[in-house]
N, C-alpha and C. Protein backbone atom coordinates (compact mmCIF):
# COMPACT_ATOMS: atom_id res chain seq x y z
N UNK A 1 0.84 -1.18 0.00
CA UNK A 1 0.00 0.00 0.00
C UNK A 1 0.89 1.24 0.00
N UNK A 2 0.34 1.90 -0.76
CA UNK A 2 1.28 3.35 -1.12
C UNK A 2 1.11 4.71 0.33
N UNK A 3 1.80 5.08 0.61
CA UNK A 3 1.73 5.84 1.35
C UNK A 3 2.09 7.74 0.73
N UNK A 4 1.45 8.45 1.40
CA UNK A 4 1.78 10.01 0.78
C UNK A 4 2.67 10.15 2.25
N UNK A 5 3.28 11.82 2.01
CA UNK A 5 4.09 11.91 3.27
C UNK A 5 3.14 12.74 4.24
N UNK A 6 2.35 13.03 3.76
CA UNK A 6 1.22 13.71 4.42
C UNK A 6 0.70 12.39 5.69
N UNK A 7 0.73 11.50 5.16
CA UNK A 7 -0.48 10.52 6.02
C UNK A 7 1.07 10.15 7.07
N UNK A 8 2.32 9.80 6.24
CA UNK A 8 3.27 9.73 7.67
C UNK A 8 3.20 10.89 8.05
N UNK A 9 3.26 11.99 7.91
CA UNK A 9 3.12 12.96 9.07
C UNK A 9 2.33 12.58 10.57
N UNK A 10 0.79 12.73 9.64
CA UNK A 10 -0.43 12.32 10.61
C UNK A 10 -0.12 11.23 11.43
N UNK A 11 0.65 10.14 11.12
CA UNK A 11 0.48 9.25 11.77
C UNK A 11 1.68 9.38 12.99
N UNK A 12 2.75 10.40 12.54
CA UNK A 12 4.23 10.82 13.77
C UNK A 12 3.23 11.29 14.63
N UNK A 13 2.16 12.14 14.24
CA UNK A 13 1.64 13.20 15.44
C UNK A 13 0.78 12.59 15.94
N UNK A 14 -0.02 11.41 15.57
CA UNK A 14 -0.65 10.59 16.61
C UNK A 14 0.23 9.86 17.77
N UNK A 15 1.45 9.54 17.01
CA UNK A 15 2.69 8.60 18.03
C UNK A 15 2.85 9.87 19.18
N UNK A 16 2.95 10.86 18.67
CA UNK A 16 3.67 12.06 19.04
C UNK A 16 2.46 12.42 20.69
N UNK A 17 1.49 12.22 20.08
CA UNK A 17 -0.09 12.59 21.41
C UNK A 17 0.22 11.62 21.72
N UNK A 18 0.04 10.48 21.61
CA UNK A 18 0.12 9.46 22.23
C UNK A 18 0.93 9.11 23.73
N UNK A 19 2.27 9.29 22.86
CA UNK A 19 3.64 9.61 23.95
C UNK A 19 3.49 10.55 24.90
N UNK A 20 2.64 11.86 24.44
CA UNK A 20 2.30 12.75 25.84
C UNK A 20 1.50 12.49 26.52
N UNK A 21 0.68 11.68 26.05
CA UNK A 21 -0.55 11.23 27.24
C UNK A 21 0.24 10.10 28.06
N UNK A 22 0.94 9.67 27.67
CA UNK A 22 1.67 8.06 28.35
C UNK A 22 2.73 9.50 29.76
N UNK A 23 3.78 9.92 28.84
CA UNK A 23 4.22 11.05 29.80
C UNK A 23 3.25 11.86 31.23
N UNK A 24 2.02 11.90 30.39
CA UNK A 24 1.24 13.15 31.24
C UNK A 24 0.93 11.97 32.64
N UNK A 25 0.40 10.59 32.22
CA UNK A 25 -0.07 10.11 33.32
C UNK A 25 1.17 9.58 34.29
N UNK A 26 1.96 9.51 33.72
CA UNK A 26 3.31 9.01 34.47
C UNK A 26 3.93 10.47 35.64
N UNK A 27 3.37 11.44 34.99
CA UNK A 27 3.92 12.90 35.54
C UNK A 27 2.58 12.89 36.69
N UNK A 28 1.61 12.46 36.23
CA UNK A 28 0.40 12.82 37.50
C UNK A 28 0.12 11.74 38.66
N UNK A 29 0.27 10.28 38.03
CA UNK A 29 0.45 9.39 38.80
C UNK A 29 1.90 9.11 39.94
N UNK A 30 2.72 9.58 39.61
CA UNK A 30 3.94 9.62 39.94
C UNK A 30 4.78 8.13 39.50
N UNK A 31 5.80 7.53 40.25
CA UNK A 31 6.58 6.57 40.13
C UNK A 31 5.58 5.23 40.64
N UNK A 32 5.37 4.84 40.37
CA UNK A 32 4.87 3.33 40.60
C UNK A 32 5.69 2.79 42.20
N UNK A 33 6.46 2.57 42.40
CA UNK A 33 7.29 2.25 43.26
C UNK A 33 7.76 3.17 44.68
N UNK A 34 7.62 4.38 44.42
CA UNK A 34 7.16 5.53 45.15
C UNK A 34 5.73 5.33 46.33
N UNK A 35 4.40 4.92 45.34
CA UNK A 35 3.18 5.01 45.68
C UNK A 35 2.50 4.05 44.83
N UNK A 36 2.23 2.88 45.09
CA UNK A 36 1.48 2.21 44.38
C UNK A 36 -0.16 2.64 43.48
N UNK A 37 0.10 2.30 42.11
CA UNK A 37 -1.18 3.31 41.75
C UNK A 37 -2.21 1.83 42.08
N UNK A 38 -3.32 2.81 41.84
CA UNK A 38 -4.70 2.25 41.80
C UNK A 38 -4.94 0.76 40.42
N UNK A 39 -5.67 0.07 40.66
CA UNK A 39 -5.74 -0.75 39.65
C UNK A 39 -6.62 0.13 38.00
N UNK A 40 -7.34 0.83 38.66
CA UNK A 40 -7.44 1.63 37.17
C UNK A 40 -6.52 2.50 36.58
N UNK A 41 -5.72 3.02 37.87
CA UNK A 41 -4.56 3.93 37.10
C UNK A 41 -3.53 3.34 36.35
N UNK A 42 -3.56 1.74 37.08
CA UNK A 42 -2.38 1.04 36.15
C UNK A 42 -2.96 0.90 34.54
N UNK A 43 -4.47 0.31 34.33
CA UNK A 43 -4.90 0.01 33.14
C UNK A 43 -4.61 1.36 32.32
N UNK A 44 -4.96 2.38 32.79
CA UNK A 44 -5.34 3.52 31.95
C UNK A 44 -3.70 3.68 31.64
N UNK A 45 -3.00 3.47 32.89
CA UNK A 45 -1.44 3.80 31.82
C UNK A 45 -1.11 2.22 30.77
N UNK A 46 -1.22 1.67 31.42
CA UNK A 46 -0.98 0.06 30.52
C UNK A 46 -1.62 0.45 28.77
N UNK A 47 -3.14 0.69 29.17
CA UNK A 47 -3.77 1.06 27.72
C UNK A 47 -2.61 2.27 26.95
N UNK A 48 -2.80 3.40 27.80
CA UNK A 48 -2.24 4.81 26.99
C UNK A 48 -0.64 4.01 26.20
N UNK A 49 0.03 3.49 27.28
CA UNK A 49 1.62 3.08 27.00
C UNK A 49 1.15 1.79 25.13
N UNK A 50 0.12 0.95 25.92
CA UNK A 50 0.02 -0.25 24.47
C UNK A 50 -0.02 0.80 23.16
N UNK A 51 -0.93 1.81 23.29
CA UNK A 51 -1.52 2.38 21.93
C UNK A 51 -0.04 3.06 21.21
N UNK A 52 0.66 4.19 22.50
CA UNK A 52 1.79 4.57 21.93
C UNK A 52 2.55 3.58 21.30
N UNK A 53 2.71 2.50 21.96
CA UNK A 53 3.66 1.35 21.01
C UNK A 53 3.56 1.06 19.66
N UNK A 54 1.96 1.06 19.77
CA UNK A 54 1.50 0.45 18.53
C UNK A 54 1.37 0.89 17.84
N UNK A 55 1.19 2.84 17.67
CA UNK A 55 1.15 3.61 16.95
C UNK A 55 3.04 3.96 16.43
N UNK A 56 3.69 3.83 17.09
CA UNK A 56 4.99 3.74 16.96
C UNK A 56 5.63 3.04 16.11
N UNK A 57 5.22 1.94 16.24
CA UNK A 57 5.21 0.78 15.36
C UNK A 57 4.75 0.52 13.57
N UNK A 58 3.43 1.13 13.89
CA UNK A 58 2.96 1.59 13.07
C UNK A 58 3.82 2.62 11.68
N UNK A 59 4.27 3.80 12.23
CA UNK A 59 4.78 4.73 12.28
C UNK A 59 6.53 4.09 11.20
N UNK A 60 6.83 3.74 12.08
CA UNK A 60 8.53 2.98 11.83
C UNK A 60 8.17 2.27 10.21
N UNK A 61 7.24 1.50 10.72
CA UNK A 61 6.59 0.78 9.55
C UNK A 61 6.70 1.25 8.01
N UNK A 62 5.86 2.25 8.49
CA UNK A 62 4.97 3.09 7.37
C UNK A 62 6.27 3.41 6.40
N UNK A 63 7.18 4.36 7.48
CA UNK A 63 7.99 5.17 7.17
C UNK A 63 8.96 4.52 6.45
N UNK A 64 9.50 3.20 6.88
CA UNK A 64 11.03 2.13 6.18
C UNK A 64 10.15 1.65 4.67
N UNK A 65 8.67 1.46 4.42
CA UNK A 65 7.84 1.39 3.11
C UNK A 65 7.87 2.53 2.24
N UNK A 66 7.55 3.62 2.98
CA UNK A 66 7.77 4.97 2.09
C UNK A 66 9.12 5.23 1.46
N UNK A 67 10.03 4.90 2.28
CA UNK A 67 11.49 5.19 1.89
C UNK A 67 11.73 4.52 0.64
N UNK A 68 11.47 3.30 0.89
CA UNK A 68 11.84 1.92 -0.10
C UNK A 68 11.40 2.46 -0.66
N UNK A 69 9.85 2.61 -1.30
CA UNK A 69 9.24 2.73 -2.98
C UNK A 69 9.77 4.14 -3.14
N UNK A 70 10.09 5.03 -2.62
CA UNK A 70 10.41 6.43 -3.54
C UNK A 70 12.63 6.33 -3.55
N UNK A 71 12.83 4.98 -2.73
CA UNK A 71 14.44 4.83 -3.12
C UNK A 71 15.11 6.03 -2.59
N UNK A 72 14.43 6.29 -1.16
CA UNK A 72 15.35 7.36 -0.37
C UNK A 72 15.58 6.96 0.86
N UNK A 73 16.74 7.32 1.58
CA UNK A 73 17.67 6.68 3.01
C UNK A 73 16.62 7.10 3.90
N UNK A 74 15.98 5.88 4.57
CA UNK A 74 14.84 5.70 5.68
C UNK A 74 15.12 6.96 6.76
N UNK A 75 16.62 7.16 7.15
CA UNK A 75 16.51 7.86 8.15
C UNK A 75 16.41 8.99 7.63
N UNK A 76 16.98 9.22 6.64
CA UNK A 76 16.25 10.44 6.26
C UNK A 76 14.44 11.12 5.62
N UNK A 77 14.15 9.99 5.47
CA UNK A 77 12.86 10.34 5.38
C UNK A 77 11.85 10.18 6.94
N UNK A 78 12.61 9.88 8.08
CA UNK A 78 12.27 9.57 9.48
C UNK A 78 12.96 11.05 9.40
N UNK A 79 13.37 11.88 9.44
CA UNK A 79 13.85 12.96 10.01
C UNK A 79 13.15 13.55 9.26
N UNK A 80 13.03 14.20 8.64
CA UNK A 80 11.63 14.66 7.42
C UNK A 80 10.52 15.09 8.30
N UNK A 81 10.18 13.55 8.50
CA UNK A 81 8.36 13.32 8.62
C UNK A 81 8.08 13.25 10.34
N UNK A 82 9.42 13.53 11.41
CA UNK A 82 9.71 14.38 12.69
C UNK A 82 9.50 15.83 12.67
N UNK A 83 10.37 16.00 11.97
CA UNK A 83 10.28 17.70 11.94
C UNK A 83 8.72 18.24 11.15
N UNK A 84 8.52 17.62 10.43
CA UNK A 84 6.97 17.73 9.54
C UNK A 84 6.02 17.79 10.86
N UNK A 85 6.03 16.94 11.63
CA UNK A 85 5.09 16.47 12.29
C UNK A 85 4.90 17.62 13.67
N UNK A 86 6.47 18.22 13.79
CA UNK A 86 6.02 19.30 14.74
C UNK A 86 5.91 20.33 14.04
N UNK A 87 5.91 21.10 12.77
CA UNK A 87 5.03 22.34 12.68
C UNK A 87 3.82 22.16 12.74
N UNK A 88 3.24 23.02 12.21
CA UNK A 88 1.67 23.99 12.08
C UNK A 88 0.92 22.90 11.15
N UNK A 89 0.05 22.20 11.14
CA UNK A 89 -0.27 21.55 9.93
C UNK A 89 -0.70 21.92 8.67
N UNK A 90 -1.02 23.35 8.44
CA UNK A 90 -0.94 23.77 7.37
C UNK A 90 0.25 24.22 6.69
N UNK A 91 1.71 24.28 7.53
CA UNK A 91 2.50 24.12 7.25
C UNK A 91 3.39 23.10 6.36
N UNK A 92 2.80 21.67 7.52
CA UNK A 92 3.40 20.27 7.23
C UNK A 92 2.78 19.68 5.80
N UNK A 93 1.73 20.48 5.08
CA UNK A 93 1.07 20.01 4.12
C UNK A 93 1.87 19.55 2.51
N UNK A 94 3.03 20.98 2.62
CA UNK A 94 4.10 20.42 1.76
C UNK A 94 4.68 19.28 1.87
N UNK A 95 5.35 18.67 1.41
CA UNK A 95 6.43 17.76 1.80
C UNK A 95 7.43 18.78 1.37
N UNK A 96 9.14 18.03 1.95
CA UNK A 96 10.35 18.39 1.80
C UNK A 96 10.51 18.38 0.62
N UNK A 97 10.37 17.39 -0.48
CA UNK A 97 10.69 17.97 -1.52
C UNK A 97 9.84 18.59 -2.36
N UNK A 98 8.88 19.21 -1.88
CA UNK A 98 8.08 20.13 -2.97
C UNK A 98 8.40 21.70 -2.31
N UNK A 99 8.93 22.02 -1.14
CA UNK A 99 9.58 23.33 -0.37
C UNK A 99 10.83 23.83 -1.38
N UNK A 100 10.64 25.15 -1.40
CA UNK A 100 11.68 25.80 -1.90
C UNK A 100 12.83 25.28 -1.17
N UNK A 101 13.91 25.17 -1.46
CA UNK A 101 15.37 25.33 -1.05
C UNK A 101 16.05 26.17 -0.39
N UNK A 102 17.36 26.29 0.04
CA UNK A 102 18.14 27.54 0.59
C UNK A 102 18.13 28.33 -0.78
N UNK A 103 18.17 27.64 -2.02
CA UNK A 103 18.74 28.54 -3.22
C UNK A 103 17.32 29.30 -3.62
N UNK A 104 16.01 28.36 -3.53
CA UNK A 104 14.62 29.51 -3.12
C UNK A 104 14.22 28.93 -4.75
């Protein structure tokens, strides 16, 4: 299945929420070992932590497929579709190679 760089974008910035919600409950719940959490606080981080994985996963995926069919170095199209993923999304709508250059 063909991928645009638009949809890896979308899919870094889901990994990207994802990872802050896994962060946010780890920052509000505190250390596990500290204070034992609640049995729902464990699920709700267990769930938040599975999805980040899987969206991660996802993500890695997508991205080592995109590289291959357009025959460009994975990590560089993983550094791309990072930095894509934190601007403005009407920003990120270009891809890298349709952006002017330093030469403009």
């Amino acid at each position: 299945m063909a991928h645009t760089f638009e949809e890896l974008v979308e899919k870094q910035r889901a990994a990207d929420e994802a990872h802050a919600r896994v962060e946010a409950l780890r920052d509000a719940y505190g250390a596990p070992t500290a204070a034992p959490w609640s049995d729902i606080q464990t699920d709700t981080y267990e769930t938040a932590w599975r999805a980040w994985r899987d969206l991660a996963r996802d993500v890695q995926a997508t991205v080592t497929e995109y590289a291959k069919d357009e025959g460009r170095p994975r990590n560089d199209v993983e550094a791309q579709v990072k930095t894509a993923a934190k601007t403005p999304p009407e920003r990120a709508a270009e891809s890298p190679e349709d952006s002017p250059g330093e030469d403009g």
